[in-house]
PDB file of N, CA and C in Angstrom:
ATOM      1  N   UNK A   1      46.706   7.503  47.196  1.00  0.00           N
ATOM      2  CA  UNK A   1      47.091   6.118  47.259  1.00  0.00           C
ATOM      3  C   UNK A   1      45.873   5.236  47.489  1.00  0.00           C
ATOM      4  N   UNK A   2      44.938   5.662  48.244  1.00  0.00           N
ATOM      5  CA  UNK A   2      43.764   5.032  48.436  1.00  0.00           C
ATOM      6  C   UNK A   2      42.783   4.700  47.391  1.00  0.00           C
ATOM      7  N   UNK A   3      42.826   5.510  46.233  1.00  0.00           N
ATOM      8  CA  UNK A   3      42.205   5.526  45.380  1.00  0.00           C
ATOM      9  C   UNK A   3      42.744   4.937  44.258  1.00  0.00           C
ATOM     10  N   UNK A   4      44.282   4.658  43.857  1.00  0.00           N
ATOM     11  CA  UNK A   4      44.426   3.546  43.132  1.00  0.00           C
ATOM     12  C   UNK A   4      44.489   2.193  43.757  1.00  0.00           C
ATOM     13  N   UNK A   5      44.388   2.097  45.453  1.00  0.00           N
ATOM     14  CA  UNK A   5      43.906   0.329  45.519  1.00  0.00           C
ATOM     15  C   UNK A   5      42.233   0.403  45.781  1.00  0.00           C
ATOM     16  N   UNK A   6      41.948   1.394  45.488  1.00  0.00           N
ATOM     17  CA  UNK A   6      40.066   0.614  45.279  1.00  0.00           C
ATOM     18  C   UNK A   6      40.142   0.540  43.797  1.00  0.00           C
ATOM     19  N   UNK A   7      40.393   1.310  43.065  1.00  0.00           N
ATOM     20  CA  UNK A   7      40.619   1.209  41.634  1.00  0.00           C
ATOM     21  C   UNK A   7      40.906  -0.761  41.247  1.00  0.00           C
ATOM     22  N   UNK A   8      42.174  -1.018  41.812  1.00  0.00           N
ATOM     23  CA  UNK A   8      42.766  -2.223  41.447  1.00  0.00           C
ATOM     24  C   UNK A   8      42.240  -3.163  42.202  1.00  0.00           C
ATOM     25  N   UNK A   9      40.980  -3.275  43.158  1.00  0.00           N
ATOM     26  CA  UNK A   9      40.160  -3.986  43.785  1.00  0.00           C
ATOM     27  C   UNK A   9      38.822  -4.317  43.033  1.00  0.00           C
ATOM     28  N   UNK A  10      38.162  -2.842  42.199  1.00  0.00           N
ATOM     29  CA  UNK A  10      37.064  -3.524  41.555  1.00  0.00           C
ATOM     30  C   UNK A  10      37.182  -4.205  40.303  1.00  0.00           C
ATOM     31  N   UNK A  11      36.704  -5.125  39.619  1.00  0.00           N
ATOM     32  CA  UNK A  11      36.295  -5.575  38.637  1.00  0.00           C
ATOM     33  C   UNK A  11      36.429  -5.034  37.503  1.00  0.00           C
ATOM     34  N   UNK A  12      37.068  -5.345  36.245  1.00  0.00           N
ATOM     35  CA  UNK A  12      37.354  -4.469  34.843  1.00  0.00           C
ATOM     36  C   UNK A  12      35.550  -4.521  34.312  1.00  0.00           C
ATOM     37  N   UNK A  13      34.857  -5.278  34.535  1.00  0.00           N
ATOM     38  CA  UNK A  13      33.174  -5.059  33.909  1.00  0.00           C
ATOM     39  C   UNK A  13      32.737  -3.567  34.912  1.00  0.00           C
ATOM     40  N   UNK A  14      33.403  -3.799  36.014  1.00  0.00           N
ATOM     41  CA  UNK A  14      32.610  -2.400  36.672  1.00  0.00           C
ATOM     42  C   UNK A  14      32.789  -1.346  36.380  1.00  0.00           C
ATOM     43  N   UNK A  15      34.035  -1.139  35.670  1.00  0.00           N
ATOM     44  CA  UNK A  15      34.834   0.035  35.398  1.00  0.00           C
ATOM     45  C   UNK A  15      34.194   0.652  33.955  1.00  0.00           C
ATOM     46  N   UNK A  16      33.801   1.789  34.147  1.00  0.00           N
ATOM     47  CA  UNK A  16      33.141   1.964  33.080  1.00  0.00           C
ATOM     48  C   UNK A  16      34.135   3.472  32.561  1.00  0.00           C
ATOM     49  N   UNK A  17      34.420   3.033  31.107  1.00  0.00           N
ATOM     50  CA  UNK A  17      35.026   3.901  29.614  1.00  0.00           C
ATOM     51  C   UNK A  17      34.647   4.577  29.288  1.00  0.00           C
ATOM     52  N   UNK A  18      34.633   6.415  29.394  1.00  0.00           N
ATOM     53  CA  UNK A  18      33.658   6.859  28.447  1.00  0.00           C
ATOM     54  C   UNK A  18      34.326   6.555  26.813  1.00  0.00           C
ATOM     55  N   UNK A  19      33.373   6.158  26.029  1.00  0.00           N
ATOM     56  CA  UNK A  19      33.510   6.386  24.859  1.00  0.00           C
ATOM     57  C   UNK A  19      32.768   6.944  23.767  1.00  0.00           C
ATOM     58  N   UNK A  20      33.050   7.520  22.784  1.00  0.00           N
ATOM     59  CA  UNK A  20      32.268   8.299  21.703  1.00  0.00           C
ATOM     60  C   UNK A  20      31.747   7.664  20.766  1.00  0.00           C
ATOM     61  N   UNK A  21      30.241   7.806  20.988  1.00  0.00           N
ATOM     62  CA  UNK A  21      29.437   6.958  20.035  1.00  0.00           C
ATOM     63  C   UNK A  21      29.387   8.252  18.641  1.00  0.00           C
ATOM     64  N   UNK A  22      29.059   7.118  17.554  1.00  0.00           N
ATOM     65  CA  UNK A  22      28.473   7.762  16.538  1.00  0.00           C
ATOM     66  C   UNK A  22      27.771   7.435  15.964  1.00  0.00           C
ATOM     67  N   UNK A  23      26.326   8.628  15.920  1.00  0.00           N
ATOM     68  CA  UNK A  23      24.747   8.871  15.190  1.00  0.00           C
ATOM     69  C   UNK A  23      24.823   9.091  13.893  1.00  0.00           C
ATOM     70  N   UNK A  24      24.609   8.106  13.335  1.00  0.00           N
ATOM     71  CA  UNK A  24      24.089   8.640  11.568  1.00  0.00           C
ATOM     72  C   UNK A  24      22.949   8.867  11.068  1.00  0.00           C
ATOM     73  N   UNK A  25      22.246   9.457  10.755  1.00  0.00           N
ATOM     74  CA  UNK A  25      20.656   9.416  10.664  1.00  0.00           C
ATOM     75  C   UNK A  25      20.517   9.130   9.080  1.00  0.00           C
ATOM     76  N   UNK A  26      20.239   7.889   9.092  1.00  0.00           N
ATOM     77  CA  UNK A  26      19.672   6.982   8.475  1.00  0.00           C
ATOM     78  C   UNK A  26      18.443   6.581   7.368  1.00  0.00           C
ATOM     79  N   UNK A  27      17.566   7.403   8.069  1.00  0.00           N
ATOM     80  CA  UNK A  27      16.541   7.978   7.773  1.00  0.00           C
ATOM     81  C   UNK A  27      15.311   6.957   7.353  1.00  0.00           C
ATOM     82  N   UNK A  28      14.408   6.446   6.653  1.00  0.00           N
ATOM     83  CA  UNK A  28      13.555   5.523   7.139  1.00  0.00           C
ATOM     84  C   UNK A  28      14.065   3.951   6.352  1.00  0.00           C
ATOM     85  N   UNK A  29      13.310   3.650   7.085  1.00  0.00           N
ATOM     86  CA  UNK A  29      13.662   1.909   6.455  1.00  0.00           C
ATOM     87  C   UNK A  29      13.473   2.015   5.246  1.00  0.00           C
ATOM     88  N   UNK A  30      11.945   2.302   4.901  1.00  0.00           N
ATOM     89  CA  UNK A  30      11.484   2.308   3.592  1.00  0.00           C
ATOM     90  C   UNK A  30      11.365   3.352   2.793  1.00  0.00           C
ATOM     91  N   UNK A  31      11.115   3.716   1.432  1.00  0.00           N
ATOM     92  CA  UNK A  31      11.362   5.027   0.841  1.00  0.00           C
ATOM     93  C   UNK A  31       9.915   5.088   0.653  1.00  0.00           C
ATOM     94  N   UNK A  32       9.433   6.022   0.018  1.00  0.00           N
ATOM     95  CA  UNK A  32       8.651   6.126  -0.975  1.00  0.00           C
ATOM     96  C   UNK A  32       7.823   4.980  -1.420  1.00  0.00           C
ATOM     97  N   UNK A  33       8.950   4.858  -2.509  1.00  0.00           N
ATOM     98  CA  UNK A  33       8.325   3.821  -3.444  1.00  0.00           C
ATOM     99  C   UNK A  33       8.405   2.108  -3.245  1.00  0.00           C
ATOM    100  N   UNK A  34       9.043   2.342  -2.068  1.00  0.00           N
ATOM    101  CA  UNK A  34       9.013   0.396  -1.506  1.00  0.00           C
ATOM    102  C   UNK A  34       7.237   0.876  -0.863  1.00  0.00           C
ATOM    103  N   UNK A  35       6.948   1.941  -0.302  1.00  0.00           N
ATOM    104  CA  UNK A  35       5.711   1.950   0.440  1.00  0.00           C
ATOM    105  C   UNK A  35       4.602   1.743  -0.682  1.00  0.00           C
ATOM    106  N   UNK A  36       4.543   2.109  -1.521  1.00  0.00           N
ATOM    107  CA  UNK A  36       4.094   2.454  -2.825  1.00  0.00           C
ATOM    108  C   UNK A  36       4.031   1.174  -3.221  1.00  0.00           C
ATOM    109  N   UNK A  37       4.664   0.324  -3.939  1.00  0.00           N
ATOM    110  CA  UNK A  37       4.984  -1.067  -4.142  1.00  0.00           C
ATOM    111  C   UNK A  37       3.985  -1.864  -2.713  1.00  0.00           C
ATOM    112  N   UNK A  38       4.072  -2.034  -1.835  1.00  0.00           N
ATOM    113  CA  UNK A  38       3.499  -2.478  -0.614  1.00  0.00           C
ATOM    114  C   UNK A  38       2.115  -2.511  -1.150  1.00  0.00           C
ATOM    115  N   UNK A  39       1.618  -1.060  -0.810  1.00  0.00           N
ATOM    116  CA  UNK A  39      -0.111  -0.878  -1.431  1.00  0.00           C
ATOM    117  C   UNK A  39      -0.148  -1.499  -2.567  1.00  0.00           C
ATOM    118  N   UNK A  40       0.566  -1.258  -3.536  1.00  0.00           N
ATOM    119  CA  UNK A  40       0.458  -2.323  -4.630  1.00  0.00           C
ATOM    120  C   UNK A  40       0.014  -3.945  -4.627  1.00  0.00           C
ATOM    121  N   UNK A  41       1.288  -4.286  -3.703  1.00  0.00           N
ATOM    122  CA  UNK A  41       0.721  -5.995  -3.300  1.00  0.00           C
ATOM    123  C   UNK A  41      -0.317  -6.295  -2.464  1.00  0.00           C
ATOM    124  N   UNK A  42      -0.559  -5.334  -1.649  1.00  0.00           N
ATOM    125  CA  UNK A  42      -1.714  -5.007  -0.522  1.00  0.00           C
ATOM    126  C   UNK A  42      -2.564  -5.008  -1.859  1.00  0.00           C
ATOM    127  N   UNK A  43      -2.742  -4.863  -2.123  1.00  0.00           N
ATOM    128  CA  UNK A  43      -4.168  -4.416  -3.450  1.00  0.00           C
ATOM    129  C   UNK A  43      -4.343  -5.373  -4.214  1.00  0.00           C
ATOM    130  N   UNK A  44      -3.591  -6.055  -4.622  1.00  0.00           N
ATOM    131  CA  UNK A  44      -3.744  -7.385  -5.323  1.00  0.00           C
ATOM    132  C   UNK A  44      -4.265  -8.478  -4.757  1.00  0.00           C
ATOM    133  N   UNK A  45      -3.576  -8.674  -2.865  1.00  0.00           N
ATOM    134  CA  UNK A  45      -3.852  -9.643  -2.765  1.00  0.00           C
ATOM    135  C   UNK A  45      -5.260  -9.418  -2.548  1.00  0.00           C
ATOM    136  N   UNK A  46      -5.864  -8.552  -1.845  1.00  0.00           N
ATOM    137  CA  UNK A  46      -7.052  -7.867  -1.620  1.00  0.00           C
ATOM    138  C   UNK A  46      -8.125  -8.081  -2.786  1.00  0.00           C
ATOM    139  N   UNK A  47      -7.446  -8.312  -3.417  1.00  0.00           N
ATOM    140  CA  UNK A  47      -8.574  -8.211  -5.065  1.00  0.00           C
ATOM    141  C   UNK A  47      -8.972 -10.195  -5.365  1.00  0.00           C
ATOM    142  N   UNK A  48      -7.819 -10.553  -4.887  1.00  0.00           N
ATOM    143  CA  UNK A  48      -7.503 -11.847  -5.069  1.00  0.00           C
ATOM    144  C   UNK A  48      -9.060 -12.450  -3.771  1.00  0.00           C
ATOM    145  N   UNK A  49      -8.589 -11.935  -2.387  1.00  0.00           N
ATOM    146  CA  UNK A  49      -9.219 -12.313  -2.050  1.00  0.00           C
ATOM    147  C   UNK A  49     -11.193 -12.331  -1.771  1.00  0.00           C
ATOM    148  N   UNK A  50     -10.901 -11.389  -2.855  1.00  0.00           N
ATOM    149  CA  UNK A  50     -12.683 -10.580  -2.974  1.00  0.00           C
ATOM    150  C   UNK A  50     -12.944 -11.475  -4.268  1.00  0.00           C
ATOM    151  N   UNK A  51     -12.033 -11.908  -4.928  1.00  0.00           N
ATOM    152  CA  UNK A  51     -12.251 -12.951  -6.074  1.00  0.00           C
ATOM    153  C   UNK A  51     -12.896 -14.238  -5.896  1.00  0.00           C
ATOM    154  N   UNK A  52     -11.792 -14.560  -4.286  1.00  0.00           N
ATOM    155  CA  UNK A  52     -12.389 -16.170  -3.579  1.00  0.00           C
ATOM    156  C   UNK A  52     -13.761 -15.965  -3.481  1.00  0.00           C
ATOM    157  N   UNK A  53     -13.885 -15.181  -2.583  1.00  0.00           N
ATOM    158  CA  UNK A  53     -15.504 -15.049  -2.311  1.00  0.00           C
ATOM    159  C   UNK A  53     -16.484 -15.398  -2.795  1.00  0.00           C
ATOM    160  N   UNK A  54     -16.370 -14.665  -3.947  1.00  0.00           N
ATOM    161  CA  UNK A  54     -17.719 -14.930  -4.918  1.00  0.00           C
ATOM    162  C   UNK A  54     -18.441 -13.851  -4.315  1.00  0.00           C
ATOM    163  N   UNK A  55     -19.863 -14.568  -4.839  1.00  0.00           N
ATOM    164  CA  UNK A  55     -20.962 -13.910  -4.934  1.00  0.00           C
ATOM    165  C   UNK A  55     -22.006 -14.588  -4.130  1.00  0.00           C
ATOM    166  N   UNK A  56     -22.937 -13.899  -3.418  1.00  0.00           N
ATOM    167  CA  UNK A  56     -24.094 -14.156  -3.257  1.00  0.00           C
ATOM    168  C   UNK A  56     -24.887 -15.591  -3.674  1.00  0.00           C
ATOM    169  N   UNK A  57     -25.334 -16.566  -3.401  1.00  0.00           N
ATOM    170  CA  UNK A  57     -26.274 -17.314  -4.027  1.00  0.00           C
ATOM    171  C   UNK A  57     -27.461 -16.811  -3.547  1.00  0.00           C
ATOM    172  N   UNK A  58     -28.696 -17.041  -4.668  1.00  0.00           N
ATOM    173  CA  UNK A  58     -29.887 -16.378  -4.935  1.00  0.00           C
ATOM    174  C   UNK A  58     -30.818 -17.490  -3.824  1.00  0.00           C
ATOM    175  N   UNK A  59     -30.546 -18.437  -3.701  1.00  0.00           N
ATOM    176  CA  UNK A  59     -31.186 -19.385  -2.689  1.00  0.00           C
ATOM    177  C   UNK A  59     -30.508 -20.598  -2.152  1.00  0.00           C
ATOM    178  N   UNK A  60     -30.424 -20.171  -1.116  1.00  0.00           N
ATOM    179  CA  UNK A  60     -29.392 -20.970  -0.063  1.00  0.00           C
ATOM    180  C   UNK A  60     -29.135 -22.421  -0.305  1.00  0.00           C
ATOM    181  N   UNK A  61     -30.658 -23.333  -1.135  1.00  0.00           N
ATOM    182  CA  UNK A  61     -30.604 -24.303  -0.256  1.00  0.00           C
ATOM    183  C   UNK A  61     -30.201 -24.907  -1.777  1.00  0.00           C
ATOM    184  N   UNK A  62     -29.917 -24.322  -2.766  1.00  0.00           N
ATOM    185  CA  UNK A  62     -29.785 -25.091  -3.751  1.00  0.00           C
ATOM    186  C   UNK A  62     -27.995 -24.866  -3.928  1.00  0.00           C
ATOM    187  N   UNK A  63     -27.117 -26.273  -3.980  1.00  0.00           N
ATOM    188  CA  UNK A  63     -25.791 -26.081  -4.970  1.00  0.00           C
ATOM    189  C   UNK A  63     -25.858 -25.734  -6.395  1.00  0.00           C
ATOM    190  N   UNK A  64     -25.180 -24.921  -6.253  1.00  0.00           N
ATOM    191  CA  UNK A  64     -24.498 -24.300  -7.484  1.00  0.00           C
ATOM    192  C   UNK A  64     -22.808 -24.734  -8.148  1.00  0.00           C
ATOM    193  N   UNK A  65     -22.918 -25.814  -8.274  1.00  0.00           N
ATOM    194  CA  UNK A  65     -21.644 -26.050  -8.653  1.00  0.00           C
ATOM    195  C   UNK A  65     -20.408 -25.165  -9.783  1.00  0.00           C
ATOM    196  N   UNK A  66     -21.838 -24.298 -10.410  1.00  0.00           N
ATOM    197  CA  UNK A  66     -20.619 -23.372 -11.160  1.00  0.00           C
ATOM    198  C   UNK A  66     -20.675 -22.287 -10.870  1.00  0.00           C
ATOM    199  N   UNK A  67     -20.869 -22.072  -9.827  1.00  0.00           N
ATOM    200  CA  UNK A  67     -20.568 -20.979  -8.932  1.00  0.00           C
ATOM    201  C   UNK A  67     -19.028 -21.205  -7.798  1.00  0.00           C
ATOM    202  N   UNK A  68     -19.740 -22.356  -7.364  1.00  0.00           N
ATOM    203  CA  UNK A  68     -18.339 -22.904  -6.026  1.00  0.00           C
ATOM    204  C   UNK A  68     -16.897 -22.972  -6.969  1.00  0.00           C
ATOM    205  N   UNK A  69     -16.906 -23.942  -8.177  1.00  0.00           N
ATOM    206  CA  UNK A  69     -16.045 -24.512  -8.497  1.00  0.00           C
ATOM    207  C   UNK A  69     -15.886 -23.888  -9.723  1.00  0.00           C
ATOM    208  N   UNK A  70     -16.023 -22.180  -9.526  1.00  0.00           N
ATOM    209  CA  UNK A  70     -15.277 -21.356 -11.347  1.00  0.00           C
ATOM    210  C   UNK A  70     -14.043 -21.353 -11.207  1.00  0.00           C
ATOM    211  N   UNK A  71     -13.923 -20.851 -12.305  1.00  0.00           N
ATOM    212  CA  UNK A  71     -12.191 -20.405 -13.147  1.00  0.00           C
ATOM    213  C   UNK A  71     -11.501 -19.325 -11.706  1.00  0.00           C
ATOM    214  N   UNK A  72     -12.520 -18.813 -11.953  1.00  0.00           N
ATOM    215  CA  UNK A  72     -12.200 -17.419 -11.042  1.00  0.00           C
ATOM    216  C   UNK A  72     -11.934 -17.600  -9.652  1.00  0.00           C
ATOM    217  N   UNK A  73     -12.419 -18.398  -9.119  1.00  0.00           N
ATOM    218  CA  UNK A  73     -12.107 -18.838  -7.162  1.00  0.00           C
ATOM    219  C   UNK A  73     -11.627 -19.819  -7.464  1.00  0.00           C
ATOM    220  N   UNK A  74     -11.186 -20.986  -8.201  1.00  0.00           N
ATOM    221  CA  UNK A  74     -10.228 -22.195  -8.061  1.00  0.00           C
ATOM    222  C   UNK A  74      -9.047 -21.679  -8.622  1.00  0.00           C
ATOM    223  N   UNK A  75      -9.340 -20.899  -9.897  1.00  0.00           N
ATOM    224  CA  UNK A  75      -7.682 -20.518 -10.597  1.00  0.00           C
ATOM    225  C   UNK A  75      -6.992 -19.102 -10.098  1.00  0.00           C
ATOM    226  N   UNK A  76      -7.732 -18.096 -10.868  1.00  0.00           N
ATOM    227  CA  UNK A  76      -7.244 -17.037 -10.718  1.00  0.00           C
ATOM    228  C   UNK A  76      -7.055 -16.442  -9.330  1.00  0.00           C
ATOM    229  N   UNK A  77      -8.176 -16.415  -8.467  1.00  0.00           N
ATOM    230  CA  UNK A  77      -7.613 -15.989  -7.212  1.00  0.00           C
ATOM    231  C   UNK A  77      -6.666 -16.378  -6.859  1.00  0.00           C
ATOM    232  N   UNK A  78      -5.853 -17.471  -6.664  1.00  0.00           N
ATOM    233  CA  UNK A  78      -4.980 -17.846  -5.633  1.00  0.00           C
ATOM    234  C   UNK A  78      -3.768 -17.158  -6.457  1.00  0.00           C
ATOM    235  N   UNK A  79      -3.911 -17.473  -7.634  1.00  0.00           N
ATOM    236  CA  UNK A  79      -2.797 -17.107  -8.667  1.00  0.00           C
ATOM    237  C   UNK A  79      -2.506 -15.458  -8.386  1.00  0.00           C
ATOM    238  N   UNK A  80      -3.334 -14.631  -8.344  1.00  0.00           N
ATOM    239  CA  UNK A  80      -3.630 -12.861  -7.532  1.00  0.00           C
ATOM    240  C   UNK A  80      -3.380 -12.917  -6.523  1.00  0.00           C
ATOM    241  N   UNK A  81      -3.893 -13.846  -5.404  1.00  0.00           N
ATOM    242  CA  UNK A  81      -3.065 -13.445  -4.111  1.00  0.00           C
ATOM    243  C   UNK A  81      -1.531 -13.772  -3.817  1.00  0.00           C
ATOM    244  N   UNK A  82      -0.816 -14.810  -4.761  1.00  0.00           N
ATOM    245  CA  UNK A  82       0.311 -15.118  -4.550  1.00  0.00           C
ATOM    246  C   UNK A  82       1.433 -14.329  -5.323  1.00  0.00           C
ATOM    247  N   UNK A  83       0.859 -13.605  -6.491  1.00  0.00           N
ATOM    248  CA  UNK A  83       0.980 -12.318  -7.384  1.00  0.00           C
ATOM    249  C   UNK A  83       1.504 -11.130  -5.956  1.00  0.00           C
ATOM    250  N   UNK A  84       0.576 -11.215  -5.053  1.00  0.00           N
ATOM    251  CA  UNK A  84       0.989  -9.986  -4.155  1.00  0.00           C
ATOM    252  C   UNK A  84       1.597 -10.353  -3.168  1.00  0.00           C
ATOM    253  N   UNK A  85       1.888 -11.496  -3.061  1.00  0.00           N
ATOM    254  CA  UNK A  85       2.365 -11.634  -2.167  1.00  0.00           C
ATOM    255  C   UNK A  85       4.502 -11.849  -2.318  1.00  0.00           C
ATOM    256  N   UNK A  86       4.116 -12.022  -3.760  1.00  0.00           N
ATOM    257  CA  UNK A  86       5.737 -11.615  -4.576  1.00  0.00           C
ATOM    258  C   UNK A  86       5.816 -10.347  -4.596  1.00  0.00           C
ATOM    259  N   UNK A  87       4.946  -9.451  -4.976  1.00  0.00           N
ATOM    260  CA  UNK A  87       5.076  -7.852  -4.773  1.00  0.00           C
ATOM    261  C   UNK A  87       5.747  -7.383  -3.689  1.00  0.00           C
ATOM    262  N   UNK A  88       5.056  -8.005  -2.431  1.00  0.00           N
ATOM    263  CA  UNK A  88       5.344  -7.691  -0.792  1.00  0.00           C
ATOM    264  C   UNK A  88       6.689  -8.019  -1.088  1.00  0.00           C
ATOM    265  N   UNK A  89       6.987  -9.172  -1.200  1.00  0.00           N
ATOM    266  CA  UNK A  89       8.812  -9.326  -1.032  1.00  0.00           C
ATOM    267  C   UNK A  89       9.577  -8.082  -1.814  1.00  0.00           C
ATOM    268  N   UNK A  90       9.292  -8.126  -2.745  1.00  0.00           N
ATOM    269  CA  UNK A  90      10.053  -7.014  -3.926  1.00  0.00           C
ATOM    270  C   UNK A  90      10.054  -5.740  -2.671  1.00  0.00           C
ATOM    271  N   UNK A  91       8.561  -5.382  -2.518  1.00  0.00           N
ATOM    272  CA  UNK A  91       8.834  -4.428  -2.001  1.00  0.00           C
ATOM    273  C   UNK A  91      10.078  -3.934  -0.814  1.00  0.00           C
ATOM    274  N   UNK A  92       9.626  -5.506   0.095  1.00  0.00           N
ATOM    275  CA  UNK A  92      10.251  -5.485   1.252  1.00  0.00           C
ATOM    276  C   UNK A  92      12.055  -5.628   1.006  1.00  0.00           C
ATOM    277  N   UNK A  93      12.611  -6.271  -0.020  1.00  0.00           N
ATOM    278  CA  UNK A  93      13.426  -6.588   0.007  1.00  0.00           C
ATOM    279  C   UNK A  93      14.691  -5.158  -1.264  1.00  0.00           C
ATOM    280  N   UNK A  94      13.659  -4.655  -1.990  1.00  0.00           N
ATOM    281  CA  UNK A  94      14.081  -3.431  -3.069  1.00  0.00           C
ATOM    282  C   UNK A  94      14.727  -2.305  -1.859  1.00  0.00           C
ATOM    283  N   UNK A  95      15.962  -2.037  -2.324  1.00  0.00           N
ATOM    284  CA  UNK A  95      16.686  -0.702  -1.855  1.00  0.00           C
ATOM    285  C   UNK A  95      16.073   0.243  -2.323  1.00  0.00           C
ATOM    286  N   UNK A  96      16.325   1.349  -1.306  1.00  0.00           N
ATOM    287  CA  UNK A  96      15.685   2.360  -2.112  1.00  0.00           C
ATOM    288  C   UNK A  96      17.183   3.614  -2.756  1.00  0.00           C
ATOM    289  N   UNK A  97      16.471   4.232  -3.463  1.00  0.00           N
ATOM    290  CA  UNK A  97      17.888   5.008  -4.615  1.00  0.00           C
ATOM    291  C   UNK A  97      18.004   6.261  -3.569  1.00  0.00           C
ATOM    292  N   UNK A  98      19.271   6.464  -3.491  1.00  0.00           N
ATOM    293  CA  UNK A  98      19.716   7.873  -3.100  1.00  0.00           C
ATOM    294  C   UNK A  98      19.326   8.771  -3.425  1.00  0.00           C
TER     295      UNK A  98
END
């Protein structure tokens, strides 16, 4: 008797249910080939950004205007890094196949 009025004294949050969980193993976020795809955009943008760069000037003190302002670091790079950076989504966002 004592033990169903402490029962009906504590709190229903205190009272704890066992219940049966269930583990599915899942297995990784990413497959394969989303990782694969990744290095892919990893590599582009990487290329993109070795594009910005440029090169070396042969003497510091002189501008080179067609050096700063080519095709290649005003156009194409950004156009390559944003190239990988659509890759990354694909990757991130592609299911992978059973």
């Amino acid at each position: 008797m004592k033990q169903q009025q402490q029962k009906k004294n504590v709190p229903a949050a205190k009272q704890t249910v066992a219940r049966e969980t269930v583990v599915r193993d899942t297995g990784s976020l990413f497959d394969k080939s989303n990782i694969r795809w990744m290095l892919i955009g990893g590599a582009v943008m990487i290329l993109g950004f070795i594009l910005m760069a440029g090169g070396k000037s042969d003497d510091p003190n002189v501008f080179d205007e067609k050096a700063v302002y080519s095709t290649t670091r005003i156009t194409i790079a950004p156009i390559l890094i944003l190239i990988g950076f659509v890759i990354e989504i694909y990757a991130i966002f592609r299911n992978p196949k059973p």
